[in-house]
Protein backbone atom coordinates (compact mmCIF):
# COMPACT_ATOMS: atom_id res chain seq x y z
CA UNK A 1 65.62 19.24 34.82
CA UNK A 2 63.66 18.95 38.12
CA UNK A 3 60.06 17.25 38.73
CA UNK A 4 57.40 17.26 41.07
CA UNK A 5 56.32 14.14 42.39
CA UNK A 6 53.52 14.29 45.39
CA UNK A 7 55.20 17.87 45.40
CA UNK A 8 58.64 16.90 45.98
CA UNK A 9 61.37 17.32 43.61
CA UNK A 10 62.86 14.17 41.69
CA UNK A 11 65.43 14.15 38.93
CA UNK A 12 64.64 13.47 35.24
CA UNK A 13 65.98 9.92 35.99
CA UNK A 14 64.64 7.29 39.15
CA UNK A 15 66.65 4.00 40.33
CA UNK A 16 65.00 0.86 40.33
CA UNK A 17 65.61 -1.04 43.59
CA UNK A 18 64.35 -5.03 42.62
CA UNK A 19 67.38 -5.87 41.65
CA UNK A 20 68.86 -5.09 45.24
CA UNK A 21 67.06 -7.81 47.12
CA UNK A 22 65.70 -10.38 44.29
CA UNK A 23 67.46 -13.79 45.40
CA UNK A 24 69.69 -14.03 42.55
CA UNK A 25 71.43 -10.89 42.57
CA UNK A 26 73.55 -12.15 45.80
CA UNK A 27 74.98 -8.80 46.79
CA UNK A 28 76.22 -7.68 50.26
CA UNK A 29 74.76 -5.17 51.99
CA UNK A 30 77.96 -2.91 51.71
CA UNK A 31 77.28 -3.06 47.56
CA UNK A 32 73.77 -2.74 47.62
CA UNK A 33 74.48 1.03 50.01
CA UNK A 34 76.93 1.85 47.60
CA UNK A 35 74.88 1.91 44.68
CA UNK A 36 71.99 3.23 46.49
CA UNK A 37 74.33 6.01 47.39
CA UNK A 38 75.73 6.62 43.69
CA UNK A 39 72.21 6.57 42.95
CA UNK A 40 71.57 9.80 44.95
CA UNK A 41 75.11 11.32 44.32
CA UNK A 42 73.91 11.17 40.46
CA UNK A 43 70.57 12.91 41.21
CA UNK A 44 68.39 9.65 40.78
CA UNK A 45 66.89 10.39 43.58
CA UNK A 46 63.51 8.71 43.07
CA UNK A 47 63.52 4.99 44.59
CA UNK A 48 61.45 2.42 43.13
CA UNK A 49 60.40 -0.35 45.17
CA UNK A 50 58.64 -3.76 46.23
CA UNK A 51 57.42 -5.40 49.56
CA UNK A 52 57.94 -8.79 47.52
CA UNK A 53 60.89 -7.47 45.72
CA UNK A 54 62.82 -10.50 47.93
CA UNK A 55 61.75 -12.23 51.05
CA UNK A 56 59.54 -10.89 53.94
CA UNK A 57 62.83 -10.64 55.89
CA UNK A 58 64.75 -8.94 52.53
CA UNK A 59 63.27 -6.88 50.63
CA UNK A 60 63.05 -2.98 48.98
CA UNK A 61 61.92 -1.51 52.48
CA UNK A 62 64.12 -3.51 54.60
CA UNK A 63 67.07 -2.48 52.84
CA UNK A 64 65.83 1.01 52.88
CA UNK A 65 65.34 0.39 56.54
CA UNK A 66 68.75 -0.27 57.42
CA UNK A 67 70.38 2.43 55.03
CA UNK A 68 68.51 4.97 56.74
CA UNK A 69 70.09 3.53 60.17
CA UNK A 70 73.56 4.12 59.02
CA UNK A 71 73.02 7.46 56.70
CA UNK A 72 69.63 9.41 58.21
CA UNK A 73 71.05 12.64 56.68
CA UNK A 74 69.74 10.61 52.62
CA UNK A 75 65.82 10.14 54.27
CA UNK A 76 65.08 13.19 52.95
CA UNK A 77 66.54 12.93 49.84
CA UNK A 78 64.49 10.10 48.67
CA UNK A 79 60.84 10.34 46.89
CA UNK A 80 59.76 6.59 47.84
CA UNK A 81 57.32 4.89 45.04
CA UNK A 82 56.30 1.03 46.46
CA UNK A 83 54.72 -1.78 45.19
CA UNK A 84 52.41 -4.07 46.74
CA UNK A 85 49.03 -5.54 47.04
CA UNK A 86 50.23 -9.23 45.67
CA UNK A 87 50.15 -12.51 47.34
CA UNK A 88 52.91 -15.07 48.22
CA UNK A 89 52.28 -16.46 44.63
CA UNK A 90 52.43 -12.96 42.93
CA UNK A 91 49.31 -12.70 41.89
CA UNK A 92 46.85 -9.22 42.90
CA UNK A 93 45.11 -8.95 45.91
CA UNK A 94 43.12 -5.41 46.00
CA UNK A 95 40.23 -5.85 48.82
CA UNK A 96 40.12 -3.28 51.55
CA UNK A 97 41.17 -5.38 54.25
CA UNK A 98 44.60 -6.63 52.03
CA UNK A 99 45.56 -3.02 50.71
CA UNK A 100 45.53 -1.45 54.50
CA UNK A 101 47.79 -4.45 55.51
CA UNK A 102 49.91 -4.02 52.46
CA UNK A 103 50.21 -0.64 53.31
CA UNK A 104 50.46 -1.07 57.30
CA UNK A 105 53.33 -3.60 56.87
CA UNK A 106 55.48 -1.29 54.08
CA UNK A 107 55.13 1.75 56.74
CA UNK A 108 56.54 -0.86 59.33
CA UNK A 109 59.21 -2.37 57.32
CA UNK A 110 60.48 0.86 56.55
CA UNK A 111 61.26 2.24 60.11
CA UNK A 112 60.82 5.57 61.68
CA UNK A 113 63.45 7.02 59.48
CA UNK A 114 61.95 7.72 56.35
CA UNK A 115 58.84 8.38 54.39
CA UNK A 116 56.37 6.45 51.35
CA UNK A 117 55.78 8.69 48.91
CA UNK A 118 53.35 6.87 47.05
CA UNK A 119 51.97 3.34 47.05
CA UNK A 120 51.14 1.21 44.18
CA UNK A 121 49.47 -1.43 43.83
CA UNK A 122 50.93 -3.40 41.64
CA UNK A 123 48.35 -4.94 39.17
CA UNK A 124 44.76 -4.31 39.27
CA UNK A 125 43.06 -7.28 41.02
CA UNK A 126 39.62 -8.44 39.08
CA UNK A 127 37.88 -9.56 42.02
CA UNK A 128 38.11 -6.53 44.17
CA UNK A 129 36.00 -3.22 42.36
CA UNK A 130 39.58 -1.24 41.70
CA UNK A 131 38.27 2.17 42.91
CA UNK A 132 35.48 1.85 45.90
CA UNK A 133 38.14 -0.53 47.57
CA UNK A 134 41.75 -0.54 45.93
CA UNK A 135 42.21 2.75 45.32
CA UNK A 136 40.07 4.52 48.27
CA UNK A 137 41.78 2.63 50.77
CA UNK A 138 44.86 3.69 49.78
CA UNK A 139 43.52 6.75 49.28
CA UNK A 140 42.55 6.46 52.87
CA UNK A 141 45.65 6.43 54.40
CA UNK A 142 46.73 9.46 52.25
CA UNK A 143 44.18 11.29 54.23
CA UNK A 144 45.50 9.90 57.62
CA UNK A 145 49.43 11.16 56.36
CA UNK A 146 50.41 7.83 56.55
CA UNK A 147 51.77 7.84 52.88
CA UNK A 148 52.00 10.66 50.63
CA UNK A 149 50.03 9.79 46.96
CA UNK A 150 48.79 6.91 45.04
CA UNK A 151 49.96 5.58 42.25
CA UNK A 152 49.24 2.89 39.72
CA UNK A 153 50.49 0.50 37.49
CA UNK A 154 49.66 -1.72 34.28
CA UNK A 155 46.45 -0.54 34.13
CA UNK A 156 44.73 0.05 30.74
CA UNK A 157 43.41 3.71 29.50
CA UNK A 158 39.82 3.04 30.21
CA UNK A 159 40.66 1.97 33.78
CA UNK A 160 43.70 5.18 34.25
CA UNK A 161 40.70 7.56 32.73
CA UNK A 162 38.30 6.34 35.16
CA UNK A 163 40.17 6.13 37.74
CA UNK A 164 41.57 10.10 37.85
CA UNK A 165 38.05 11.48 37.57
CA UNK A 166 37.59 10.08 41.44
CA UNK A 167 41.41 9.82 42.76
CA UNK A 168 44.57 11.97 42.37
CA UNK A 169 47.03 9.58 40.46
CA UNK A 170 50.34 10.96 40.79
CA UNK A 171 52.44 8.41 38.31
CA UNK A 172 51.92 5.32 36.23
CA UNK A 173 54.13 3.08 36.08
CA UNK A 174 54.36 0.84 32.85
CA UNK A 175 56.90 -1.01 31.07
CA UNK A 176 58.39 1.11 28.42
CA UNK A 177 61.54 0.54 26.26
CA UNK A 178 63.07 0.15 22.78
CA UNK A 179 61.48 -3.55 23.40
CA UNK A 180 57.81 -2.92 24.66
CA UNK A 181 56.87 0.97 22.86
CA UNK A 182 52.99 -0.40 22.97
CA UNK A 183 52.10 2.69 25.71
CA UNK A 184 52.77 4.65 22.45
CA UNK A 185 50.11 3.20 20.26
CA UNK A 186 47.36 2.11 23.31
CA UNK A 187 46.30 5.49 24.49
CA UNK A 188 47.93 5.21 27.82
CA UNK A 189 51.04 7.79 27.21
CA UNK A 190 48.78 10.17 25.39
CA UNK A 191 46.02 9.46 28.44
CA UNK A 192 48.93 10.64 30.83
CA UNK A 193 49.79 13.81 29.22
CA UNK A 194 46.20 14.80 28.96
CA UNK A 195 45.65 14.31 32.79
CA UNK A 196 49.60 15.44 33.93
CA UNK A 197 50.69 11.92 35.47
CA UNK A 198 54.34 11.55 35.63
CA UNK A 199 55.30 7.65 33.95
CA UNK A 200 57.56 5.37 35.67
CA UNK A 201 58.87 3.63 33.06
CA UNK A 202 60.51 0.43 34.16
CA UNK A 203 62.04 -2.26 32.22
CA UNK A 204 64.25 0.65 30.50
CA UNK A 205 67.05 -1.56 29.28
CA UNK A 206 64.41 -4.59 28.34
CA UNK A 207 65.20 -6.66 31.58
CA UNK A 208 68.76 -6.25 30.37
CA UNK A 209 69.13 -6.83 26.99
CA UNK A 210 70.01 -3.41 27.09
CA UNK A 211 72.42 -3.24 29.32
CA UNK A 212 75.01 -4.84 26.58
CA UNK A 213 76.52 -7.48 29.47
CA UNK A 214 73.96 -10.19 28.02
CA UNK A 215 75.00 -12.11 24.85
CA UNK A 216 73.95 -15.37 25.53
CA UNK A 217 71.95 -17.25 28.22
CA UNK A 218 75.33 -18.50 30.02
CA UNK A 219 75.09 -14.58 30.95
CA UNK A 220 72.62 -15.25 33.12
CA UNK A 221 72.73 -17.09 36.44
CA UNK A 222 71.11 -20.23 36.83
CA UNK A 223 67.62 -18.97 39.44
CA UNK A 224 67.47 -15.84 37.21
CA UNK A 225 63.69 -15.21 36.82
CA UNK A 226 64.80 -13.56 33.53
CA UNK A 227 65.68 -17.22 32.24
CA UNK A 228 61.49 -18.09 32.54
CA UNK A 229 61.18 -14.74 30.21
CA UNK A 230 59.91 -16.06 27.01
CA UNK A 231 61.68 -12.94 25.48
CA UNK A 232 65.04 -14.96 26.95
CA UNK A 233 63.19 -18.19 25.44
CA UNK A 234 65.27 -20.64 22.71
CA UNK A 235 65.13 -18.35 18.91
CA UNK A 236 63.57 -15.67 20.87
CA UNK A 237 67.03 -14.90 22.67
CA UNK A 238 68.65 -14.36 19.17
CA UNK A 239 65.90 -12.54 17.60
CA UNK A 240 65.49 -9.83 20.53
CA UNK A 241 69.67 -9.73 20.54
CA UNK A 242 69.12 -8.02 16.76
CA UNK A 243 67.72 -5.15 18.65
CA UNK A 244 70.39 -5.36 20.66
CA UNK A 245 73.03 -5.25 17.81
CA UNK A 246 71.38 -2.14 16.38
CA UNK A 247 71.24 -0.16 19.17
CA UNK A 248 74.98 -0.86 19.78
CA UNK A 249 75.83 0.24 16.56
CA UNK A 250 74.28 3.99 16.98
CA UNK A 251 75.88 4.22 20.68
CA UNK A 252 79.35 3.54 19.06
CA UNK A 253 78.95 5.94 16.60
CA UNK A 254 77.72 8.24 19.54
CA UNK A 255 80.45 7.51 21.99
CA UNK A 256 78.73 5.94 24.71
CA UNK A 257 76.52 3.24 25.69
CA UNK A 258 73.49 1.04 24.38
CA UNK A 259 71.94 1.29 27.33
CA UNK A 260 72.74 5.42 27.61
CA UNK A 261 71.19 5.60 24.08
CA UNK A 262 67.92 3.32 25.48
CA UNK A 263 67.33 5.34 28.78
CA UNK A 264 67.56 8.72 26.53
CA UNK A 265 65.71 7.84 24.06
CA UNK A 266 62.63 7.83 26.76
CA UNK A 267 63.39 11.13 28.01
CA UNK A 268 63.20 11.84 24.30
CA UNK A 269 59.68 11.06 24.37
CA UNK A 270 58.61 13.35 26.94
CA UNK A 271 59.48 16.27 24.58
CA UNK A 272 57.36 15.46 21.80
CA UNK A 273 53.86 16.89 21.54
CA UNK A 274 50.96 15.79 23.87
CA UNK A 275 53.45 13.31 26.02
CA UNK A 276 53.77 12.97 29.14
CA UNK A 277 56.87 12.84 32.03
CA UNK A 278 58.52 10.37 31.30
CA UNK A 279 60.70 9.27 34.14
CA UNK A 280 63.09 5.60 33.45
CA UNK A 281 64.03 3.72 36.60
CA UNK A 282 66.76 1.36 35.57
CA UNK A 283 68.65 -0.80 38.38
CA UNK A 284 71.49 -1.86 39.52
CA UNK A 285 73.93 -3.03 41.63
CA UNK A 286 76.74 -1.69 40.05
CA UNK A 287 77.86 1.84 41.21
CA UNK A 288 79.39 2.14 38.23
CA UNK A 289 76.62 1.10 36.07
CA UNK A 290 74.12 3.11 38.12
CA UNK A 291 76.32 6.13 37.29
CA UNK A 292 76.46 5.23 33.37
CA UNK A 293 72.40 5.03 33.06
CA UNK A 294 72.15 8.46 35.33
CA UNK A 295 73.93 10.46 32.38
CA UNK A 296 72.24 12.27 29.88
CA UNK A 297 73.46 12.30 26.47
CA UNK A 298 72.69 14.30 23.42
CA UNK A 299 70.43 12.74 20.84
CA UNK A 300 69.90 14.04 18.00
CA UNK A 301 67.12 14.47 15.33
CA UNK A 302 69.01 11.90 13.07
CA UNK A 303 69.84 9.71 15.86
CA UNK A 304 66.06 9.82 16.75
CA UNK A 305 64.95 9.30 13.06
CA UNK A 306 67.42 6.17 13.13
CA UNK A 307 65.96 4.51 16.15
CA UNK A 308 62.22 5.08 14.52
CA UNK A 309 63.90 3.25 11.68
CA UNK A 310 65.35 0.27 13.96
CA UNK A 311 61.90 -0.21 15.54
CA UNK A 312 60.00 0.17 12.56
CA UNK A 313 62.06 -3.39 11.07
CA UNK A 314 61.91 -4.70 14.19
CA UNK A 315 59.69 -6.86 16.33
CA UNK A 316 60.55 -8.07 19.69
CA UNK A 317 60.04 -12.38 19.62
CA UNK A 318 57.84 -13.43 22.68
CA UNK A 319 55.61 -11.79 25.42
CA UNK A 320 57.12 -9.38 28.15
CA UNK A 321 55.94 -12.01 31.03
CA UNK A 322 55.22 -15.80 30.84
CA UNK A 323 50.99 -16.84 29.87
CA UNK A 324 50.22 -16.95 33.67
CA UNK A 325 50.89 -13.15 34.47
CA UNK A 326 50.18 -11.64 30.93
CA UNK A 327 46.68 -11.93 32.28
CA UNK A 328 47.08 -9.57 35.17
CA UNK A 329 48.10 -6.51 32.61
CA UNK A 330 46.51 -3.69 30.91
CA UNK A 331 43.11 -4.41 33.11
């Protein structure tokens, strides 16, 4: 299955990039080309990104930077989504003047070789008016070529709504998984399919839960962010793991993997009635893992009816983000 994003074609799957840069994940160059390469080679061919996924001097576009150097024949490939708009201390920053910055430095730190698709900002800053002078400079540079389309993310229905009478969103991205399935209840995934915007899901495999690699915190290395999660937090751990447990079960029966059965069940979404595209952009570092979550797998109605079931009894234990950035969601 093939999608249009800003026109261009992206398969039914993306590839997140964070996990590329992000201090912890303390992979070489060489592995972090590799996977960006099986990424491709398995048709995930839309890139996910952040100017402050890593340092100023390592980050999404850097990296992208320098794997353009050594293959220019994949520039083309790629359908670029980036993140930015944030300050040092992660928190929004949507005025005029910050946006065109934002947006100036990601076209920099990127290279000649190359293209942003779209450009995101990442969370909807409260003291800047989100339209007249988040989204309309952004919008701005659209005009001028410099990027391609503007997209959004963790923005509430009222403000998505709104926002698409004035501007032409072309994805949302939102946090959507077997752990957070509120876009299903809020309005925002029905919102979508009303007004044709593509979802991003990230967060596919619940910052890893989902992955089946993480059974206790030990997993984890010590200056993973995940470990400030309160979903990783003391009972919470073991309570989320249930999920975990459950979904394992099913993907033995099914012959394949927890986080296979995840990712699909999210495409699974996109077929029912009045839903939108819905596109998951699990990461990794792992070719081998970034070629397990690009394969598609058969679900059935009963396996479907069995994970309604499983979420049904089940209630993820603790928020998605610690108290000082639940704030900046759903605005």
């Amino acid at each position: 299955m093939t999608i249009k994003i800003v026109g261009r074609d992206v398969g039914p799957i993306g590839f997140g990039l964070m996990g590329l840069t992000v201090p912890w994940s303390k992979r070489s160059e060489e592995e972090s080309f590799a996977a960006i390469k099986a990424a491709l080679e398995s048709g995930c061919n839309y890139f996910n990104g952040g100017i402050f996924y890593g340092t100023p001097e390592h980050n999404s576009l850097t990296l992208l930077q320098k794997y353009f150097q050594k293959y220019p024949e994949d520039a083309d490939k790629v359908v670029l989504n980036i993140k930015g708009g944030v300050g040092s201390d992660r928190r929004p920053l949507g005025s005029k003047e910050y946006i065109a910055s934002s947006i100036e430095n990601a076209v920099k730190l990127l290279g000649p070789v190359g293209r942003i698709d779209q450009f995101e900002p990442a969370r909807k800053d409260l003291n800047h008016d989100y339209e007249t002078e988040t989204l309309s400079t952004i919008e701005s540079f659209v005009k001028s070529g410099k990027i391609g389309g503007i997209a959004c993310s963790e923005i509430n229905v009222d403000t998505l709504r709104s926002a698409a009478k004035s501007f032409n969103i072309t994805s949302l991205e939102i946090e959507v998984s077997l752990f957070s399935i509120e876009p299903l209840n809020n309005g925002l995934l029905q919102a979508c399919g009303e007004l044709n915007i593509p979802v991003l899901a990230y967060s596919p495999l619940g910052r890893g839960f989902l992955g089946g690699q993480i059974k206790t915190l030990d997993d984890l290395p010590q200056d993973d962010m995940r470990r400030i999660m309160p979903r990783y937090q003391g009972d919470n751990f073991y309570t989320n793991i249930e999920l975990v447990n459950k979904v394992e079960a099913l993907a033995k029966k099914k012959g394949c993997t927890s986080g296979q059965i995840a990712i699909n069940w999210l495409l699974s979404l996109s077929k029912r009635p009045g839903m939108p595209t819905i596109i998951p952009i699990p990461g990794s570092s792992s070719t081998e893992r970034v070629r397990e979550n690009a394969t598609i797998i058969d679900l059935t109605e009963e396996d479907l009816a069995e994970i309604d079931q499983i979420l049904k009894s089940f209630v993820p234990a603790g928020e998605r983000y610690p108290e000082a950035f639940m704030k900046d969601l759903a605005l």
